[in-house]
Protein backbone atom coordinates (compact mmCIF):
# COMPACT_ATOMS: atom_id res chain seq x y z
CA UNK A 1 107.70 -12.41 162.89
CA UNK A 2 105.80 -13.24 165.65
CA UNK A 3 102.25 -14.44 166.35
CA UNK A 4 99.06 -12.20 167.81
CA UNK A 5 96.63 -13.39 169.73
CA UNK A 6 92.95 -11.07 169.91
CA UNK A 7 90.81 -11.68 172.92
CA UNK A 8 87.57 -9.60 172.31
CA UNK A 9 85.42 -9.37 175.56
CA UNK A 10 83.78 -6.73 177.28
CA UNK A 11 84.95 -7.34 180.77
CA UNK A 12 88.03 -6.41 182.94
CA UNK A 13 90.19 -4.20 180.94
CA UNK A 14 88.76 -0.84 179.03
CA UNK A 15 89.51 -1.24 175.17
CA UNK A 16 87.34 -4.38 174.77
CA UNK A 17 89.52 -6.26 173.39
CA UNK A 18 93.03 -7.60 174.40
CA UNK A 19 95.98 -7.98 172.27
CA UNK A 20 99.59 -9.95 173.03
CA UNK A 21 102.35 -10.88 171.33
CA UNK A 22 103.62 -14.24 171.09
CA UNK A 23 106.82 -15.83 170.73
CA UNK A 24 106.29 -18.27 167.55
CA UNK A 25 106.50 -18.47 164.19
CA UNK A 26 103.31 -20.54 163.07
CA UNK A 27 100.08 -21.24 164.95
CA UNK A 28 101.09 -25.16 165.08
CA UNK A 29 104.78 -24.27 166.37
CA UNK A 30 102.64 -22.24 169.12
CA UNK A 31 100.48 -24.89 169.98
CA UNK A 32 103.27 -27.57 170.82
CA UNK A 33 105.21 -25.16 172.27
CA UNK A 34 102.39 -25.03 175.07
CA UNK A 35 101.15 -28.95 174.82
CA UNK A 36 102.00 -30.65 177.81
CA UNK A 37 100.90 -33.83 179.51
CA UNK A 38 103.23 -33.61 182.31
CA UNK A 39 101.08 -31.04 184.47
CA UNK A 40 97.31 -31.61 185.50
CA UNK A 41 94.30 -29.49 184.67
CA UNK A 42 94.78 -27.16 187.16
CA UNK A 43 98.75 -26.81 186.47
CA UNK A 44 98.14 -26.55 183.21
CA UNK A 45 96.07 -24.32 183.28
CA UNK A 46 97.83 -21.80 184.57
CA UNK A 47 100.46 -22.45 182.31
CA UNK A 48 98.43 -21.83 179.24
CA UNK A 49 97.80 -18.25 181.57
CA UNK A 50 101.46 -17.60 181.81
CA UNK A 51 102.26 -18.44 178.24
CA UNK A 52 99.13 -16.65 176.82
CA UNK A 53 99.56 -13.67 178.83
CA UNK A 54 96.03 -13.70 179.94
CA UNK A 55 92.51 -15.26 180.70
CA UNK A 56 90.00 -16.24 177.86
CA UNK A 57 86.78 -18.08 177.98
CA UNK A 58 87.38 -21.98 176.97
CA UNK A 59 91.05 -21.88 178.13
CA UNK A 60 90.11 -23.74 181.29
CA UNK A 61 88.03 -26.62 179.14
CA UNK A 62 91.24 -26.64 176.31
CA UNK A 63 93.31 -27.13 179.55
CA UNK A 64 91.10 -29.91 181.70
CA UNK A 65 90.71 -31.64 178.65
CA UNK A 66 94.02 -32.61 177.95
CA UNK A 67 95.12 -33.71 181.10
CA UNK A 68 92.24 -35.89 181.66
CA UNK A 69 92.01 -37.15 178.48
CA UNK A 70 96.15 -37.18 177.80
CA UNK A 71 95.16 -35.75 174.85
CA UNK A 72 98.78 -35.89 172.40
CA UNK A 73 99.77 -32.81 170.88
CA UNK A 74 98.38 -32.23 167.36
CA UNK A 75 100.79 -32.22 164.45
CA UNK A 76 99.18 -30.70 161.70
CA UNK A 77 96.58 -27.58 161.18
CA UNK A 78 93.44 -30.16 160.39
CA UNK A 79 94.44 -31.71 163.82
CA UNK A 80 94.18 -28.80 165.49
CA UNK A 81 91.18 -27.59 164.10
CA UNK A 82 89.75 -31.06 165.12
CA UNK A 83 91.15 -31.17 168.43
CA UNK A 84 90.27 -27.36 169.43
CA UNK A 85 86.73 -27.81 168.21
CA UNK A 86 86.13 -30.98 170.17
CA UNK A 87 87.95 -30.33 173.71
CA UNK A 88 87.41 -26.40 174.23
CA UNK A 89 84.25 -24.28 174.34
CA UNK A 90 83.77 -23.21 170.99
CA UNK A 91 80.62 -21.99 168.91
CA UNK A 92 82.71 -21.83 165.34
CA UNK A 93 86.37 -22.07 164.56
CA UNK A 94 87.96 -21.19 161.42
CA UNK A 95 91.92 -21.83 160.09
CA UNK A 96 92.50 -19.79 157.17
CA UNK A 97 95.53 -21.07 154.98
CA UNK A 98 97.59 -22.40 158.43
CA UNK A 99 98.14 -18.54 159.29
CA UNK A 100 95.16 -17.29 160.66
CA UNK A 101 92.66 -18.84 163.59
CA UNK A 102 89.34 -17.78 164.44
CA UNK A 103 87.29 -18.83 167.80
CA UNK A 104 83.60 -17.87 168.15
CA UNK A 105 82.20 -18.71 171.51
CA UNK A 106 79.95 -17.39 174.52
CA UNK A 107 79.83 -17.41 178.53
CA UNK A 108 75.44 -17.54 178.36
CA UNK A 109 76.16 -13.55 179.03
CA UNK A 110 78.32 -12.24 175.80
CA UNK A 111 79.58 -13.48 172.68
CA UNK A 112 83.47 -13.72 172.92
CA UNK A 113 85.85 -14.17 170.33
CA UNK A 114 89.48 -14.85 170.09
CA UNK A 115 91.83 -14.90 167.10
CA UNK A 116 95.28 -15.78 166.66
CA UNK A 117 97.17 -14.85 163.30
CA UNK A 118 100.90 -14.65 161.70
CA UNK A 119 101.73 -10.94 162.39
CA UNK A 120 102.90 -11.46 158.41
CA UNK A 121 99.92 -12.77 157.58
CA UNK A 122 98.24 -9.74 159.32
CA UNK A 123 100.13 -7.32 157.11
CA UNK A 124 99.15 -8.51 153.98
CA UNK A 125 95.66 -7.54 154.61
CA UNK A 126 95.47 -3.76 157.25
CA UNK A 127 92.60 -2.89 156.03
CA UNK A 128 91.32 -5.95 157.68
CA UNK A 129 93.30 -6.94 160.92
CA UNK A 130 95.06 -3.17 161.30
CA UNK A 131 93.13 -3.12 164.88
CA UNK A 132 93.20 -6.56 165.67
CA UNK A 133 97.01 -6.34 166.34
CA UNK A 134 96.62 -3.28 167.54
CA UNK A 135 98.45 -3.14 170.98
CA UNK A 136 97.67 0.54 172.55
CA UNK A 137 94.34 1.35 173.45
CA UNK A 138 94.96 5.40 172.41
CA UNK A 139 95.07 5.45 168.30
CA UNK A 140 97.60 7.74 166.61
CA UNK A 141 97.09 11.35 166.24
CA UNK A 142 98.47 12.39 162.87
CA UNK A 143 96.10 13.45 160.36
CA UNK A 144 96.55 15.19 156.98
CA UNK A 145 95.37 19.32 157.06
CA UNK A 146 94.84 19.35 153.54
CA UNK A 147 93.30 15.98 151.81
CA UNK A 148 90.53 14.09 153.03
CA UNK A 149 89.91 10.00 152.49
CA UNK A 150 86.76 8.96 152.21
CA UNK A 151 86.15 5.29 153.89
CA UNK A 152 85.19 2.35 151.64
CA UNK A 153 82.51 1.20 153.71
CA UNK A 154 78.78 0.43 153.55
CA UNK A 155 77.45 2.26 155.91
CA UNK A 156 73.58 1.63 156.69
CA UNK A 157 73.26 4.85 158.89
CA UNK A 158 74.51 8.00 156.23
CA UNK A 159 72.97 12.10 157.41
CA UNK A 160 73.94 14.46 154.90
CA UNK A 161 74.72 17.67 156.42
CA UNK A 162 72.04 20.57 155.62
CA UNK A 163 74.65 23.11 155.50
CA UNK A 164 77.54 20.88 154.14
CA UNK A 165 80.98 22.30 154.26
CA UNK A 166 83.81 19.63 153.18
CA UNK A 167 84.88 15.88 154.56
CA UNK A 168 83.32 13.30 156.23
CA UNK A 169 82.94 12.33 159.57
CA UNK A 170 82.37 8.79 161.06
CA UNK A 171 80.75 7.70 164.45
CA UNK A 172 81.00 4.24 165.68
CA UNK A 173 79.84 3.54 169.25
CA UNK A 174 80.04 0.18 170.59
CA UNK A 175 77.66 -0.69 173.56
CA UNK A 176 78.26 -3.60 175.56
CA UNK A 177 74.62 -4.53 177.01
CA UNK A 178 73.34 -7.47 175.29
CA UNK A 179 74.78 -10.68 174.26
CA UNK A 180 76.35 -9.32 171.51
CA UNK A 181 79.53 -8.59 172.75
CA UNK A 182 81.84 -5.54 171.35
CA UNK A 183 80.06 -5.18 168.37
CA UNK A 184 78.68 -1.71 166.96
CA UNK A 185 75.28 -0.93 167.28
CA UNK A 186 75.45 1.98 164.62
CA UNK A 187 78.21 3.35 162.08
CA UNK A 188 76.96 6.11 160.84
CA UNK A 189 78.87 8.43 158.46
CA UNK A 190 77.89 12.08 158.27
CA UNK A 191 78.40 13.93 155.26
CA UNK A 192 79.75 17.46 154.19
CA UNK A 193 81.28 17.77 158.17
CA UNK A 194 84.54 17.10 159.95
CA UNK A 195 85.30 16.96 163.74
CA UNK A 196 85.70 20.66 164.47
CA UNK A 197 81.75 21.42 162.78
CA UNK A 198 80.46 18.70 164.80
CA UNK A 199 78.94 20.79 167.48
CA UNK A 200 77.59 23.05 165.57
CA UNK A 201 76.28 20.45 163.54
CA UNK A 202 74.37 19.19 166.66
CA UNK A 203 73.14 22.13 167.87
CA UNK A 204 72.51 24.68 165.29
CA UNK A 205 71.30 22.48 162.23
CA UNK A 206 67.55 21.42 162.09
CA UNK A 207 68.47 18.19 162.13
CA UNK A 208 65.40 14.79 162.57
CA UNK A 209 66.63 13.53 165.98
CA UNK A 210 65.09 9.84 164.65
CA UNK A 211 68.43 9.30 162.52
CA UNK A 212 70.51 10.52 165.64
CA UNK A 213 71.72 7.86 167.73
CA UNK A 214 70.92 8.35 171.35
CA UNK A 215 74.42 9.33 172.37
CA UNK A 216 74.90 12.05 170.00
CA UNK A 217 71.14 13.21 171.16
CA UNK A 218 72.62 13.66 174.83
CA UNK A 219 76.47 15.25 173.35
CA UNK A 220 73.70 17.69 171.55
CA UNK A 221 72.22 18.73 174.52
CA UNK A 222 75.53 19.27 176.50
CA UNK A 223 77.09 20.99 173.53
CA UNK A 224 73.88 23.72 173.97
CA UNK A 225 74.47 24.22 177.27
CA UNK A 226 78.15 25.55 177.09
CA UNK A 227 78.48 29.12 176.22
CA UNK A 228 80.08 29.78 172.85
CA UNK A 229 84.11 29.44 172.78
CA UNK A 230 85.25 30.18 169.18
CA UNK A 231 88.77 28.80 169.85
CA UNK A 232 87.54 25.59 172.37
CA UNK A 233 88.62 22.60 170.52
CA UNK A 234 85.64 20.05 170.50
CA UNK A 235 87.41 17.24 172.81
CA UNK A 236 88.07 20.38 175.74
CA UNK A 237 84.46 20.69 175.42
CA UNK A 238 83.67 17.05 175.63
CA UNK A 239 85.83 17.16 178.55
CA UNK A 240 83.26 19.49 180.18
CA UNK A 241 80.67 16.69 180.26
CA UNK A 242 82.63 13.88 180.06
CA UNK A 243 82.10 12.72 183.91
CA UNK A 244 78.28 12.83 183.20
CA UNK A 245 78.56 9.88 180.44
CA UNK A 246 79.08 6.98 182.21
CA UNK A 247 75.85 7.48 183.69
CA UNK A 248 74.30 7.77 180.64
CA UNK A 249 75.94 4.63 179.39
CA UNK A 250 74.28 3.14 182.37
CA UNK A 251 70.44 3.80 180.89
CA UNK A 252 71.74 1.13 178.10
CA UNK A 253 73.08 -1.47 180.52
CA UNK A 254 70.49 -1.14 183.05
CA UNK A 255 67.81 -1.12 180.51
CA UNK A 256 66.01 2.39 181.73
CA UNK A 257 63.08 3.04 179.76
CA UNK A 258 63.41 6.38 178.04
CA UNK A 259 62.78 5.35 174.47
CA UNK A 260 59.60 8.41 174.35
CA UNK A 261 58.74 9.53 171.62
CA UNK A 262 59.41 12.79 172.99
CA UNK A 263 63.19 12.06 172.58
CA UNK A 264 63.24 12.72 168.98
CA UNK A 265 60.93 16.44 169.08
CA UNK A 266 64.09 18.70 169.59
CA UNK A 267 66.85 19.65 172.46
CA UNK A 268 64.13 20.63 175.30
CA UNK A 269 62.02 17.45 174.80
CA UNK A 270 65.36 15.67 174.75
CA UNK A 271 66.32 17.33 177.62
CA UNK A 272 63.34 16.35 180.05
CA UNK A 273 63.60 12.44 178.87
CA UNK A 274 66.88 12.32 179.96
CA UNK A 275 65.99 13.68 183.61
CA UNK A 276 63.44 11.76 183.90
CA UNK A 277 65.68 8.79 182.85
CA UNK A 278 68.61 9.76 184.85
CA UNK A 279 65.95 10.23 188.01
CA UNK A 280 64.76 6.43 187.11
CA UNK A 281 68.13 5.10 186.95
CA UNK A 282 68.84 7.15 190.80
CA UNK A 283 66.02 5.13 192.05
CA UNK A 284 67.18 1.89 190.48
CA UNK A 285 70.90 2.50 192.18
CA UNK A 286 68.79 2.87 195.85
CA UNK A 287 66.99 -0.57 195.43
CA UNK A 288 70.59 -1.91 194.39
CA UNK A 289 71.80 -0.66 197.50
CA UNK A 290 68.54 -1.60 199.47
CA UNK A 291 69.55 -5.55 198.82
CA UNK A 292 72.77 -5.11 199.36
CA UNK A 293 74.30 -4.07 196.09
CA UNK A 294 76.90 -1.22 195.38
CA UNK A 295 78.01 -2.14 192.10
CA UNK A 296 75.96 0.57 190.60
CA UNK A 297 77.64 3.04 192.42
CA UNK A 298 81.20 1.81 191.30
CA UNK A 299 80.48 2.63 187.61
CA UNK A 300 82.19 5.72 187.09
CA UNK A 301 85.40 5.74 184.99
CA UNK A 302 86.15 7.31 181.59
CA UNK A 303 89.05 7.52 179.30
CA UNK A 304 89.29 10.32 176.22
CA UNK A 305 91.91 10.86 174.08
CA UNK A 306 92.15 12.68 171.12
CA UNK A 307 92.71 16.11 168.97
CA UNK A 308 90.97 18.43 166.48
CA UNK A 309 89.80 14.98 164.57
CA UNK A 310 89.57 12.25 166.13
CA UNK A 311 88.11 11.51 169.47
CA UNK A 312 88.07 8.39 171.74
CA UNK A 313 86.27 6.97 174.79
CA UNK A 314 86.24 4.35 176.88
CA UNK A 315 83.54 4.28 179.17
CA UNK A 316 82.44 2.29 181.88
CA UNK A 317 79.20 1.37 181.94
CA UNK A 318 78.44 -1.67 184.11
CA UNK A 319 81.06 -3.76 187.10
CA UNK A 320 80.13 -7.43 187.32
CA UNK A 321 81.00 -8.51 191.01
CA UNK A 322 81.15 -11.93 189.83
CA UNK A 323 80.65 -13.81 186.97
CA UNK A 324 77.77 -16.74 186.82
CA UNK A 325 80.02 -18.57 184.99
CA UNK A 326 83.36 -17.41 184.35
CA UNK A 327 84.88 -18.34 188.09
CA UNK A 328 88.18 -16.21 187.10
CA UNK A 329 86.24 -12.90 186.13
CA UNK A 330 86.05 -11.34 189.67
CA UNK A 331 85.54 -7.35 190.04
CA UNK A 332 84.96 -7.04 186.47
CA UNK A 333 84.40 -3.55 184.84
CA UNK A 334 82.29 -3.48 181.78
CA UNK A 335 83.72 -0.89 178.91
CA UNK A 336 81.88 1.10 176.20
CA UNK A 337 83.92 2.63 172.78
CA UNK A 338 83.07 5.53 171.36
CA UNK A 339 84.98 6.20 168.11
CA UNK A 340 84.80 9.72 166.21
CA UNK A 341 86.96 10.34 163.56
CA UNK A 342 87.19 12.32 160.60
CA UNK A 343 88.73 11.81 156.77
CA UNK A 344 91.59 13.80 157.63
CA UNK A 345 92.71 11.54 160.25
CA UNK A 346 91.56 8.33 157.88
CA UNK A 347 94.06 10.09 155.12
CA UNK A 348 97.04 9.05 157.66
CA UNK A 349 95.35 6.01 158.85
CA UNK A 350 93.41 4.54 156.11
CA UNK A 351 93.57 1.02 157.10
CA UNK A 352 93.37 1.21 160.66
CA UNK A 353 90.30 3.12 160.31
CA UNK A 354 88.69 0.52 157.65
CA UNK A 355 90.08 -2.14 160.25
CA UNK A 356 88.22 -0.20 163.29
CA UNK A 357 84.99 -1.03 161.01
CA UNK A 358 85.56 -4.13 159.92
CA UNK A 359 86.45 -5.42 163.86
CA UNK A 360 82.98 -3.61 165.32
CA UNK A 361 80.93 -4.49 162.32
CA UNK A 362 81.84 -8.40 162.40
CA UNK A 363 82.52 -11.24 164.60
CA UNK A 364 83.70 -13.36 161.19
CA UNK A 365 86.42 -11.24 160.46
């Protein structure tokens, strides 16, 4: 079986996180597969970018290192470890059991993480590393019509519908605007809802806006303003909208103040923060442009995929020109996820969704 490596960053590709394939059995068979002291830094570094299939952060010092130093390939797990820590840019790394390697580390903007693991290994565990070796960005569709499975999780955020009908539904939105990284900024299970009584249960329910994060605030309002479709499946009515949301990913990344108070008093109060916030962020994208600046103005794309229940989105909220320290991150877009999914859809894909979770909820997985 072969190995997985897990780059999780929030720049240049939109599912915050990049998965490959590769061809080894162990982690140490991998490593002096790509061990050479034949090439320079520079050669070898792009080496290490053929063989991994991409760019991380701390590739470049892994790579400099051992040509300069003629650093000999190490032979054992413990060496590696050792050798990893000491000649790559590296916060924390962890080797569980030979099979499993974990890399915390930061650029000074985000923190990064990369992870390489026996796919075997991986399998003996889903509910953990399901979505780490995820490939596809677009999850799988197939949910159960009849039984619902409720998520072992400890959620901090839980709203207990007022008018509850049957199921769960879960809401994980992952913001990428501090130097956090992809991490979640709120889970938050609903209860006594699925996916198709979400708007309703945004619009019609009496609900305190305080225990709302700010997204579903903004889907509440949109939701309100669509006349009623008895047959409109929730995502054709996201799609509605859905050009509108990058720009209100934008207030996050650009840090426009609209935390009022007013926010959390009901749809119409909710309704005049966000104009004046949107007509804050307008005047922020002219003094962009008045020094020269477009990137505001390049932020703009949006993936969705989904069905009756569960719903994805990738969002672009920020584009990095360059990178203040990261030389190969040119042109970078900066991705948002937006996970909504329902127990119906966790009945066919139990550990995936406890793996979806697990990934946003920790960096020590």
């Amino acid at each position: 079986m072969p190995l997985y490596l897990n780059y999780r960053t929030p720049f240049g590709n939109f599912t915050s996180k990049i998965t490959k394939k590769l061809d080894s059995d162990s982690i140490i068979d991998w490593f002096k597969t790509v061990w050479r002291l034949d090439l320079n830094g520079e050669e070898l570094y792009h080496f290490f970018l053929q063989k991994f299939q991409t760019h991380f952060y701390g590739l470049g010092h892994l790579a400099y290192n051992i040509a300069e130093k003629k650093i000999q390939e190490p032979t054992s797990v413990e060496e590696l470890e050792k050798t990893l820590k000491e000649n790559s840019y590296i916060n924390e790394i962890r080797i569980e059991n030979g099979k499993y390697l974990e890399i915390l580390t930061d650029d000074d903007e985000f923190s990064l993480a990369w992870y390489i693991l026996e796919e075997k290994f991986a399998r003996t565990n889903l509910n953990r590393f399901a979505y780490l070796i995820y490939e596809d960005w677009r999850l799988p569709l197939d949910y159960n019509p009849k039984k619902g499975t409720k998520i072992n999780f400890k959620f901090e955020d839980v709203i207990r519908s007022n008018n509850p009908k049957s199921g769960e539904l879960y809401f994980i939105s992952i913001i990428n605007d501090s130097g956090e990284g992809p991490i979640a900024h709120c889970p938050l299970k609903i209860e006594g809802i699925r996916l198709p009584d979400f708007k309703e249960f945004l619009t019609n329910e009496d609900i305190d806006f305080e225990v709302l994060p700010v997204n579903l605030i903004y889907y509440a309002i949109k939701f309100k303003e669509q006349e009623e479709v008895n047959d409109k499946k929730l995502i054709d009515e996201i799609e509605v909208f859905k050009n509108t949301i990058p720009d209100l990913h934008k207030l996050f990344h650009f840090y426009i103040d609209f935390e009022s108070d007013d926010l959390y008093l009901g749809l119409e109060k909710a309704k005049e923060v966000f104009r004046n916030a949107f007509e804050n962020l307008s005047k922020k994208a002219q003094e962009f442009k008045e020094i020269g600046r477009e990137d505001i103005n390049k932020i703009d794309e949006i993936h969705i995929h989904g069905n009756n229940h569960l719903i994805q989105m990738s969002i672009q909220a920020d584009y990095w020109e360059n990178h203040p320290v990261d030389s190969d991150l040119k042109k970078s877009k900066v991705f948002d996820q937006v996970f909504i999914f329902d127990d119906l859809w966790v009945t066919e894909n139990e550990q995936l969704a406890n793996s979806i979770l697990h990934y946003y909820s920790n960096w020590k997985l």
